[in-house]
Protein backbone atom coordinates (compact mmCIF):
# COMPACT_ATOMS: atom_id res chain seq x y z
CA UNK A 1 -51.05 35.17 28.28
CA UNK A 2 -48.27 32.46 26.98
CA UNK A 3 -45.94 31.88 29.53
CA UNK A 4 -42.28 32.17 27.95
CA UNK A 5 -38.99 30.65 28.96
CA UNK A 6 -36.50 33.38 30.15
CA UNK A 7 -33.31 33.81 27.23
CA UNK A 8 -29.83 33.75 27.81
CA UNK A 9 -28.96 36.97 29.79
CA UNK A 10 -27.87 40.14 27.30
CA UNK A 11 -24.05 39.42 26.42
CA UNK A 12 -23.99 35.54 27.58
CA UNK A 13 -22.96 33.23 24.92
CA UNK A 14 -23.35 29.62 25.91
CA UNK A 15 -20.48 28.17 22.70
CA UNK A 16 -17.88 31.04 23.93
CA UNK A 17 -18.46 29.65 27.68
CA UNK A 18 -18.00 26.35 26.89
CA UNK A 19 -14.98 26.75 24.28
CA UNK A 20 -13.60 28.61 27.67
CA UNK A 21 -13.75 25.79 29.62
CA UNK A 22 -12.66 23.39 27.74
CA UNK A 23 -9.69 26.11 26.97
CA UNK A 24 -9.03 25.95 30.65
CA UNK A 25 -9.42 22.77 31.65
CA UNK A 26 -6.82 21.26 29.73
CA UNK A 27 -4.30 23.78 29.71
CA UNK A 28 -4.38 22.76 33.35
CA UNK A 29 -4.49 19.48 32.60
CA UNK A 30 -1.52 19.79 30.05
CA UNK A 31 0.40 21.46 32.67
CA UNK A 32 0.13 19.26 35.60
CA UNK A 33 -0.57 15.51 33.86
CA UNK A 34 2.79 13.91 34.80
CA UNK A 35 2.78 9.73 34.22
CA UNK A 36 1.87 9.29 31.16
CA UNK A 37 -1.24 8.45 28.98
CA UNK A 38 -2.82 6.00 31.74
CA UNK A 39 -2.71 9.10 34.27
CA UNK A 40 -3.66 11.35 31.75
CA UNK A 41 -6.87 9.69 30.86
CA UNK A 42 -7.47 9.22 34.84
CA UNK A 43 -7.10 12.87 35.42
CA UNK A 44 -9.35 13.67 32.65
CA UNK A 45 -12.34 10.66 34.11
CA UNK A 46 -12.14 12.71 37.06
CA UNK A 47 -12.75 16.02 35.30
CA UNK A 48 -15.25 15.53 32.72
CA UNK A 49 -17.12 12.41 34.71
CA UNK A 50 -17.06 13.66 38.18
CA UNK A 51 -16.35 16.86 38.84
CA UNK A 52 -18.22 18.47 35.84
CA UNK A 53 -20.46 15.61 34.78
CA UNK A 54 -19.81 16.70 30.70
CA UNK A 55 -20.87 13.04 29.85
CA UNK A 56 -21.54 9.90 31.88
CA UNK A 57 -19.10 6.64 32.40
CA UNK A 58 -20.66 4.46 30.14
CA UNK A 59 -19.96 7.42 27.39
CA UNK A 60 -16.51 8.05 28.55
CA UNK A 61 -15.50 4.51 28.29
CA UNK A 62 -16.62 4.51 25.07
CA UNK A 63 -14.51 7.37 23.91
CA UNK A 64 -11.53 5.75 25.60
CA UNK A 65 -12.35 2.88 23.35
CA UNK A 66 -13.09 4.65 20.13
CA UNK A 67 -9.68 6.32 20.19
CA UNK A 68 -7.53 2.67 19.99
CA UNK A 69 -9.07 2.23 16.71
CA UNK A 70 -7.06 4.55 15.52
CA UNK A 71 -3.11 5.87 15.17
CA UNK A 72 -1.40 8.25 17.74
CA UNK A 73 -1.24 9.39 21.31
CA UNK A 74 -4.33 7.73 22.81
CA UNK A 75 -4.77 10.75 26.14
CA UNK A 76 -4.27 13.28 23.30
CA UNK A 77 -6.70 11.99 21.15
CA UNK A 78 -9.62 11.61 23.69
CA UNK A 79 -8.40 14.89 25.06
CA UNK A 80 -9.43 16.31 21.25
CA UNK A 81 -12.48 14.23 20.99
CA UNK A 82 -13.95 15.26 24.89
CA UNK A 83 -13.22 18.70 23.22
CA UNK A 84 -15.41 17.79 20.48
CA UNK A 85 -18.19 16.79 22.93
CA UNK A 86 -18.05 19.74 24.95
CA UNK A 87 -18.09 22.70 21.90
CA UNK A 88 -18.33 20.92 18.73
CA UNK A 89 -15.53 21.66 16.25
CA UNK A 90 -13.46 24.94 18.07
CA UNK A 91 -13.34 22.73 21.34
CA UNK A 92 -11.82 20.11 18.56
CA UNK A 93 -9.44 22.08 17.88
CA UNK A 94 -8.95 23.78 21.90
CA UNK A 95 -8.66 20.80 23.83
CA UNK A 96 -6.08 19.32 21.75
CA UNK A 97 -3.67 22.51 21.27
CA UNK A 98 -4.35 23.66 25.15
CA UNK A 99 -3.48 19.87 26.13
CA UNK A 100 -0.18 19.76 23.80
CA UNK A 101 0.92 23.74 24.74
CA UNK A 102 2.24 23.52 27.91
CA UNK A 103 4.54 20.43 27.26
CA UNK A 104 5.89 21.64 23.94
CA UNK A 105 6.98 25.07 25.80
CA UNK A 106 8.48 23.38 28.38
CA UNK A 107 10.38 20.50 26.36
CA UNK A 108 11.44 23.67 24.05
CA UNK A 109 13.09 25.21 26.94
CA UNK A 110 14.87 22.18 28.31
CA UNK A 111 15.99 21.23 24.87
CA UNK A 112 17.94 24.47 24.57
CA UNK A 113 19.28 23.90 27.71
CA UNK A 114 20.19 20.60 26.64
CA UNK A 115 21.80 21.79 23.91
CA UNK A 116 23.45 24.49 25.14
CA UNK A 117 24.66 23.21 28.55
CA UNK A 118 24.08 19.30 27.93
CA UNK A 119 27.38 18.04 27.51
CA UNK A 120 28.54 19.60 30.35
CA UNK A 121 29.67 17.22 33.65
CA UNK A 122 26.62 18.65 35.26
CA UNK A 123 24.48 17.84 32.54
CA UNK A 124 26.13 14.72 32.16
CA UNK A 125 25.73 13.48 35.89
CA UNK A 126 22.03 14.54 35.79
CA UNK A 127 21.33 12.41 32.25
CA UNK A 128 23.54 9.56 33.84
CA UNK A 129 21.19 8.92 36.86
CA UNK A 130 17.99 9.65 34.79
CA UNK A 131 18.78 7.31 31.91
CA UNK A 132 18.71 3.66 33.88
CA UNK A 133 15.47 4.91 35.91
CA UNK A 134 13.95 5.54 32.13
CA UNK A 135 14.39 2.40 30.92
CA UNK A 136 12.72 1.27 34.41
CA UNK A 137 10.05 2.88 33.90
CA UNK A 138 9.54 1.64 30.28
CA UNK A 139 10.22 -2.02 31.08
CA UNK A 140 7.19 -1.62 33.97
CA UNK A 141 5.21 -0.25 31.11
CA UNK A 142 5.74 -3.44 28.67
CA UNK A 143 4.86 -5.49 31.69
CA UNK A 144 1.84 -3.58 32.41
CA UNK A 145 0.76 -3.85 28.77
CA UNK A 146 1.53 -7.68 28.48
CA UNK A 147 -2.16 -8.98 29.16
CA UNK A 148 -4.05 -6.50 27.42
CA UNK A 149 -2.35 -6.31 24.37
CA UNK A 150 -1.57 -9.92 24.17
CA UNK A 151 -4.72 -11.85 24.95
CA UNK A 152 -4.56 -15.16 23.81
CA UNK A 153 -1.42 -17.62 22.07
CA UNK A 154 -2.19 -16.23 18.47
CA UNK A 155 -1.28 -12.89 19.21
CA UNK A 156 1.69 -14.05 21.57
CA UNK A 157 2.87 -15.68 18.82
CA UNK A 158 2.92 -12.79 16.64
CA UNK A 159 4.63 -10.39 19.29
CA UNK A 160 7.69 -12.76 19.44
CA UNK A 161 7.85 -12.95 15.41
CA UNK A 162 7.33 -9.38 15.97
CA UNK A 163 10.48 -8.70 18.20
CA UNK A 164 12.38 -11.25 16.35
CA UNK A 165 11.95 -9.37 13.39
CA UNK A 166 12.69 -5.65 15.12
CA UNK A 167 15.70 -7.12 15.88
CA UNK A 168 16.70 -8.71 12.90
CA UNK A 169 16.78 -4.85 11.64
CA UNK A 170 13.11 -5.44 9.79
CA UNK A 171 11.40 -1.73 9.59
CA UNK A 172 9.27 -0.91 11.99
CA UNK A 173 5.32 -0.25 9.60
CA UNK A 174 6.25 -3.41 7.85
CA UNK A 175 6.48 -5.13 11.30
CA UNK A 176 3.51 -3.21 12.38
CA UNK A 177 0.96 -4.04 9.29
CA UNK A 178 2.53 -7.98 8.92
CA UNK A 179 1.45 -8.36 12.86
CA UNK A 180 -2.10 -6.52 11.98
CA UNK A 181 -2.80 -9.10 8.71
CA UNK A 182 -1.85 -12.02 10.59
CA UNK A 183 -4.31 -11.88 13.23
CA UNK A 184 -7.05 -10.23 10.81
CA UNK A 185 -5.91 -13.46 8.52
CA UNK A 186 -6.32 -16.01 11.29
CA UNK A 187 -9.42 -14.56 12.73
CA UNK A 188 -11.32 -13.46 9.83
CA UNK A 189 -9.99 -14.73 6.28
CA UNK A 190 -13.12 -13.75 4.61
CA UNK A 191 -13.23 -9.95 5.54
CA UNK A 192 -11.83 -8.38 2.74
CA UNK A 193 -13.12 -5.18 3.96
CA UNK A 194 -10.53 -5.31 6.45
CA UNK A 195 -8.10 -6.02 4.30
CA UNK A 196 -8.63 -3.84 2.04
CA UNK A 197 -8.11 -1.20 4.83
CA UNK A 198 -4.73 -2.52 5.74
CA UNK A 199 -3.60 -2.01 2.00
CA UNK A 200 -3.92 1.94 2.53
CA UNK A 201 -0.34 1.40 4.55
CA UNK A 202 1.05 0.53 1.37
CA UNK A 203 1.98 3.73 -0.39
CA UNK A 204 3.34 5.12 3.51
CA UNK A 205 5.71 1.81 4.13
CA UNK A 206 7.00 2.92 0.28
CA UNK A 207 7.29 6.40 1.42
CA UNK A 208 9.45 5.34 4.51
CA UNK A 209 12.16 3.90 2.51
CA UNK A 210 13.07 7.33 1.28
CA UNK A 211 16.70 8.52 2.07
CA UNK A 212 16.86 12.04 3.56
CA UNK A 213 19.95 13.98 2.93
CA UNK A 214 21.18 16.23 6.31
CA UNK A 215 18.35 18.54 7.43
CA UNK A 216 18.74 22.01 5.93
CA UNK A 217 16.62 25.28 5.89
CA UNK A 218 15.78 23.57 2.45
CA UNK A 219 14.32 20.38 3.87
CA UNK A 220 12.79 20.90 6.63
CA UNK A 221 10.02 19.95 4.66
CA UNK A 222 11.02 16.37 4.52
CA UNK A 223 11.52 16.41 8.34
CA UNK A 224 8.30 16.94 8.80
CA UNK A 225 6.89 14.10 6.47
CA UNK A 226 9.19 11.77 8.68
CA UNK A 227 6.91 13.21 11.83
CA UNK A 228 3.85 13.14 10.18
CA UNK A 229 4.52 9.57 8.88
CA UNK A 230 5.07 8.78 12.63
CA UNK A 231 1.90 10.05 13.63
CA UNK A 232 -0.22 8.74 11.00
CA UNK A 233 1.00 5.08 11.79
CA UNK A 234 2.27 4.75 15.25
CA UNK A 235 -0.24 2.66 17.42
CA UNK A 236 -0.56 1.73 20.56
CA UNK A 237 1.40 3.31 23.54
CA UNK A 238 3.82 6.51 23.52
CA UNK A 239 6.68 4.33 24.12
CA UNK A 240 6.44 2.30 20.74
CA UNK A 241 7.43 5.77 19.53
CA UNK A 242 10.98 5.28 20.76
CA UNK A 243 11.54 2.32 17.50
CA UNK A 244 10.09 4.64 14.89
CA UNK A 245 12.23 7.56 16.46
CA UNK A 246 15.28 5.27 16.51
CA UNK A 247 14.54 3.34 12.95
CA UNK A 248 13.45 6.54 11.05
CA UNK A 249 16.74 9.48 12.60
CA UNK A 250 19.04 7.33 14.52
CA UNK A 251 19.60 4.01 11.93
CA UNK A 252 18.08 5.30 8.31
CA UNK A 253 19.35 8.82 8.47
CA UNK A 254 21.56 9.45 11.36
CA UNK A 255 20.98 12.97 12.65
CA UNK A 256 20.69 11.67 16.15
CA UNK A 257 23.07 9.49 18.32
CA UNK A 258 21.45 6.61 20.77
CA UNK A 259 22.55 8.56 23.34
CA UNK A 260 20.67 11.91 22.24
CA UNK A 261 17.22 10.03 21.58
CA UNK A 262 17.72 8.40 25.38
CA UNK A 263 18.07 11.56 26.39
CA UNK A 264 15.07 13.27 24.21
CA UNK A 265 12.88 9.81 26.21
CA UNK A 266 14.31 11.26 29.14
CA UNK A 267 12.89 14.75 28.65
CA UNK A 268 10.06 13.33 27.51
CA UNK A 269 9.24 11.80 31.15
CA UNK A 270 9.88 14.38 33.13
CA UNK A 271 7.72 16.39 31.39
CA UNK A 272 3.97 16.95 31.70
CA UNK A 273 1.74 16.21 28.56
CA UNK A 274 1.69 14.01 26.10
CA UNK A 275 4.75 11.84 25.80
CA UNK A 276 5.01 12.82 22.00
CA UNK A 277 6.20 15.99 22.94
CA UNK A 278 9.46 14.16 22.74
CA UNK A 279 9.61 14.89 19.14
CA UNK A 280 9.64 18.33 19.83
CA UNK A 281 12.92 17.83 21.67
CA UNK A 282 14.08 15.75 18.75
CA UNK A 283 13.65 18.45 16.16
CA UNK A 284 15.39 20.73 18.27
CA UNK A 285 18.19 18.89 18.50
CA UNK A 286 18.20 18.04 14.24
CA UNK A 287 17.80 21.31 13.65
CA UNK A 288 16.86 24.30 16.21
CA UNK A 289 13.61 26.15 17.00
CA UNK A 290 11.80 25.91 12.90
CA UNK A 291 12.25 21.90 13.22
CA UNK A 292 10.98 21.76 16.71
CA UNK A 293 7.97 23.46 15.39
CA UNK A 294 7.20 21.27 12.45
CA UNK A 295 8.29 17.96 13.89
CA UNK A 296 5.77 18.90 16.63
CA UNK A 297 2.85 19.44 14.37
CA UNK A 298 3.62 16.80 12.21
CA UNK A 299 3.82 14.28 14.92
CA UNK A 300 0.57 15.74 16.06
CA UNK A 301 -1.88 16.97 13.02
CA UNK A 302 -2.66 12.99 12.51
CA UNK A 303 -4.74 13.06 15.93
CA UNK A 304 -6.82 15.55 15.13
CA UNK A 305 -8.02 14.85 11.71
CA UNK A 306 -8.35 11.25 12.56
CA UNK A 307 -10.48 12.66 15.76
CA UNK A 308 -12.40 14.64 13.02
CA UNK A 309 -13.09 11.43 11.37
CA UNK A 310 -14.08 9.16 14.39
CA UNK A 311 -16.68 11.46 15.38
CA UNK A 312 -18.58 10.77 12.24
CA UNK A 313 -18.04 6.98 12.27
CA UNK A 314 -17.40 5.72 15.86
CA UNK A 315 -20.96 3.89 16.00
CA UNK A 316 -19.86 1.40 12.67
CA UNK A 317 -16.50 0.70 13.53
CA UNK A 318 -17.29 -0.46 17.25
CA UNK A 319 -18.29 -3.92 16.88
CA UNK A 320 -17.04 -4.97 13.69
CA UNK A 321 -14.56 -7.98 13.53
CA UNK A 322 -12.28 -6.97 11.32
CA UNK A 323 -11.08 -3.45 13.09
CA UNK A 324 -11.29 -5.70 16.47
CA UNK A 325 -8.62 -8.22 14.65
CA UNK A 326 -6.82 -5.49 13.17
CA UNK A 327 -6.39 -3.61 16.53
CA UNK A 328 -4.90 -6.81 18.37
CA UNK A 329 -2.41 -7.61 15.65
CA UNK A 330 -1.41 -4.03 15.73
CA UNK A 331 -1.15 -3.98 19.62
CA UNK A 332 1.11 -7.19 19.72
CA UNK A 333 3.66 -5.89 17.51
CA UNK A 334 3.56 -1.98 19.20
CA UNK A 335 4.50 -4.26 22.45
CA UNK A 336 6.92 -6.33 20.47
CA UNK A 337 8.11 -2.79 19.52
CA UNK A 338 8.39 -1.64 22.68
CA UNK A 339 10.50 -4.82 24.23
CA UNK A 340 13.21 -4.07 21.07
CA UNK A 341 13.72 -0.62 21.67
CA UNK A 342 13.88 -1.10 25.77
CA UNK A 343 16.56 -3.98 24.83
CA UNK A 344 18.77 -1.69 22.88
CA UNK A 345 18.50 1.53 24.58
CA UNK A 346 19.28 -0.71 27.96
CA UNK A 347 22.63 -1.48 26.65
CA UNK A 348 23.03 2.25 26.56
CA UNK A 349 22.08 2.92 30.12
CA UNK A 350 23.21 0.19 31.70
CA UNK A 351 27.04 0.33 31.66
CA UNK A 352 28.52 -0.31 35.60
CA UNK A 353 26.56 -0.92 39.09
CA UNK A 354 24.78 1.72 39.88
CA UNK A 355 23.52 2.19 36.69
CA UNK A 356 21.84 -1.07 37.33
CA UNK A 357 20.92 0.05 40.85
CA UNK A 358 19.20 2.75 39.61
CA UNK A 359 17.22 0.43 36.96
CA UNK A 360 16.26 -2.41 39.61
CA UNK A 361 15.40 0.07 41.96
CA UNK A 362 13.04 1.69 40.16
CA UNK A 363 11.42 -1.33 39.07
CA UNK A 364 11.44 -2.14 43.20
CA UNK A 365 9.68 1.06 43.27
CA UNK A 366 7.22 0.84 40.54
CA UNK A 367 5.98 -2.34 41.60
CA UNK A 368 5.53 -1.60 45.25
CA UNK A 369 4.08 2.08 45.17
CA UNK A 370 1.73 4.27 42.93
CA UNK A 371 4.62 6.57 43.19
CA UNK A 372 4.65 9.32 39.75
CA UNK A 373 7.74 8.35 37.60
CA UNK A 374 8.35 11.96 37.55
CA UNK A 375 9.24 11.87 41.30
CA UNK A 376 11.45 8.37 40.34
CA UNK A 377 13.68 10.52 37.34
CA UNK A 378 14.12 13.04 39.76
CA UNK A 379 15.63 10.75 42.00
CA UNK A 380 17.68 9.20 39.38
CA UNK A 381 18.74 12.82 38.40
CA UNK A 382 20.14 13.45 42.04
CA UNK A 383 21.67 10.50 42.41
CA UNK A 384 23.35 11.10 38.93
CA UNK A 385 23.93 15.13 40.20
CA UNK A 386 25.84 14.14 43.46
CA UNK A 387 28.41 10.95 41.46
CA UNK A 388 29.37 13.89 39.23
CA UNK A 389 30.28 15.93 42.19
CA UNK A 390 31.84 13.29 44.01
CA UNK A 391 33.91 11.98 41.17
């Protein structure tokens, strides 16, 4: 008599238990990742690696590489592809939305607040304290990033002509794709191939010169393109998304004020999730609950078909020149990015002593402690809460 291996028991399906964890796992992880994408992927190492053993370092670190080849929120994007490993194309699809859900309903609810109670002097003390801390926390960031994303003197040359040019009021893709050709140029002049892929930018960079009338029910359509353009270019970390944010609704079309996008930042980091949940706030504010909606799945529908794509061609793209060249030019300018925006939305925070109190403090802080920046903009909020009810 054969000896047979025992089935799955009567009603057990192994895709529906693993499409269940992955649903669970990062909805938790969605709702409790404060500090950013750094955190998030550290949270998610411990998960996957440790605790469940889903795949092994050398296989994680891989991942975490695979997704800076491409566009978008980096945590998101490996949250989608560990997804991917764990049940195939509904995990895809589970990971990301479970990971993004949690921040988008809480950002919803604080932008109503915001918009129904923010420019109240409560409001307004709270905003004042958090503001300076921010733009703390954004300036550790850049100087966190410095040494990975600028390696050697080519691409340090090519972040200051980067910032230079940010500042100079050049938009932000052409500063993006000029940084990405110069390295791929000065590295590899012979790679067409990778040239070639740079020239796909072309027809978005056209697209981004488009003037957009004032939002309406009728053109919410266009809002969305601006989000979707933002998520189909924007590389390296979530903070680069503050110049496209501020090029794209504060300068070009002007249905924000500096003031509201620090605030939507604000939001943004005291928030769990991905930071580009801050777009969700931003749509709110342009135009209620229908343009918080699409502005978040514009800003977000990038990540998961480029995800899509990865998982099909992660193996060629590893450890060819050109992306490698490509990548670093694109990484110098995000930074360069990055140092224009924190400049300009500085001069906004920044206006009397303790405003700058709060900022060098939480530099102090940053630099001495592991402290979460969520505990550092609450601090900045209660310091902003009790001037308002001294004054």
């Amino acid at each position: 008599m054969t000896d047979q291996q025992p089935g799955p028991a009567p009603g057990h399906d192994p895709t529906r238990a693993r499409l269940r964890e992955v649903v669970l796992l990062f909805l938790k992880l969605g709702t409790i990742a404060f500090g950013g994408p750094a955190a998030h992927i550290a949270m998610m190492h411990q998960e996957v690696v440790r605790r469940r053993g889903w795949l092994d370092e050398q296989h994680f670190v891989d991942l975490v590489g695979a997704t800076n080849l491409i566009p978008g929120p980096n945590s998101t994007e490996l949250a989608i592809h560990l997804g991917y490993r764990r049940a195939r194309w509904w995990g895809l699809v589970a990971a990301g939305v479970c990971f993004i859900l949690p921040a988008f309903l809480i950002v919803l609810l604080l932008a109503w607040a915001y918009v129904r109670y923010g420019r109240t002097p409560a409001a307004g003390g709270l905003l004042y304290g958090i503001k300076p801390v921010v733009v703390a926390i954004i300036c550790w960031a850049l100087l966190s990033l410095i040494h990975t994303a600028i390696p050697g003197l080519l691409t340090g040359a090519v972040a200051v002509a980067a910032l230079a040019a940010y500042l100079l009021g050049v938009n932000e893709l052409l500063v993006l794709a000029a940084g990405a050709l110069a390295v791929l140029l000065a590295r590899a002049p012979a790679t067409w191939f990778g040239r070639g892929r740079l020239l796909v930018l072309l027809p978005i960079l056209t697209a981004d010169q488009v003037r957009f009338a004032d939002p309406t029910a009728a053109q919410l359509t266009r809002l969305f393109l601006v989000f979707l353009k933002i998520g189909s270019v924007l590389y390296g970390s979530g903070y680069v998304l503050l110049a496209f944010l501020r090029g794209d609704l504060v300068v070009r079309l002007g249905w924000l004020t500096q003031a509201q996008l620090l605030d939507a930042v604000s939001i943004g980091q005291v928030t769990p999730g991905p930071v580009f949940t801050t777009a969700t706030f931003v749509g709110y504010l342009v135009a209620g609950l229908p343009s918080a909606v699409l502005a978040t799945i514009g800003i977000f529908l990038p990540s998961f078909v480029f995800v899509a794509l990865l998982t099909r061609i992660v193996e060629r793209i590893r450890d060819r020149a050109w992306s490698a060249a490509l990548l670093d030019g694109v990484n110098a300018a995000a930074l360069a990015l990055m140092a224009g925006v924190t400049l300009q939305l500085g001069r906004a925070a920044l206006v009397d002593p303790l405003t700058i109190a709060l900022f060098l403090g939480g530099l102090l802080v940053l630099w001495r402690t592991q402290l979460n920046s969520a505990w550092l903009i609450t601090a900045g909020a209660a310091v902003g809460a009790a001037r308002s009810l001294l004054g």
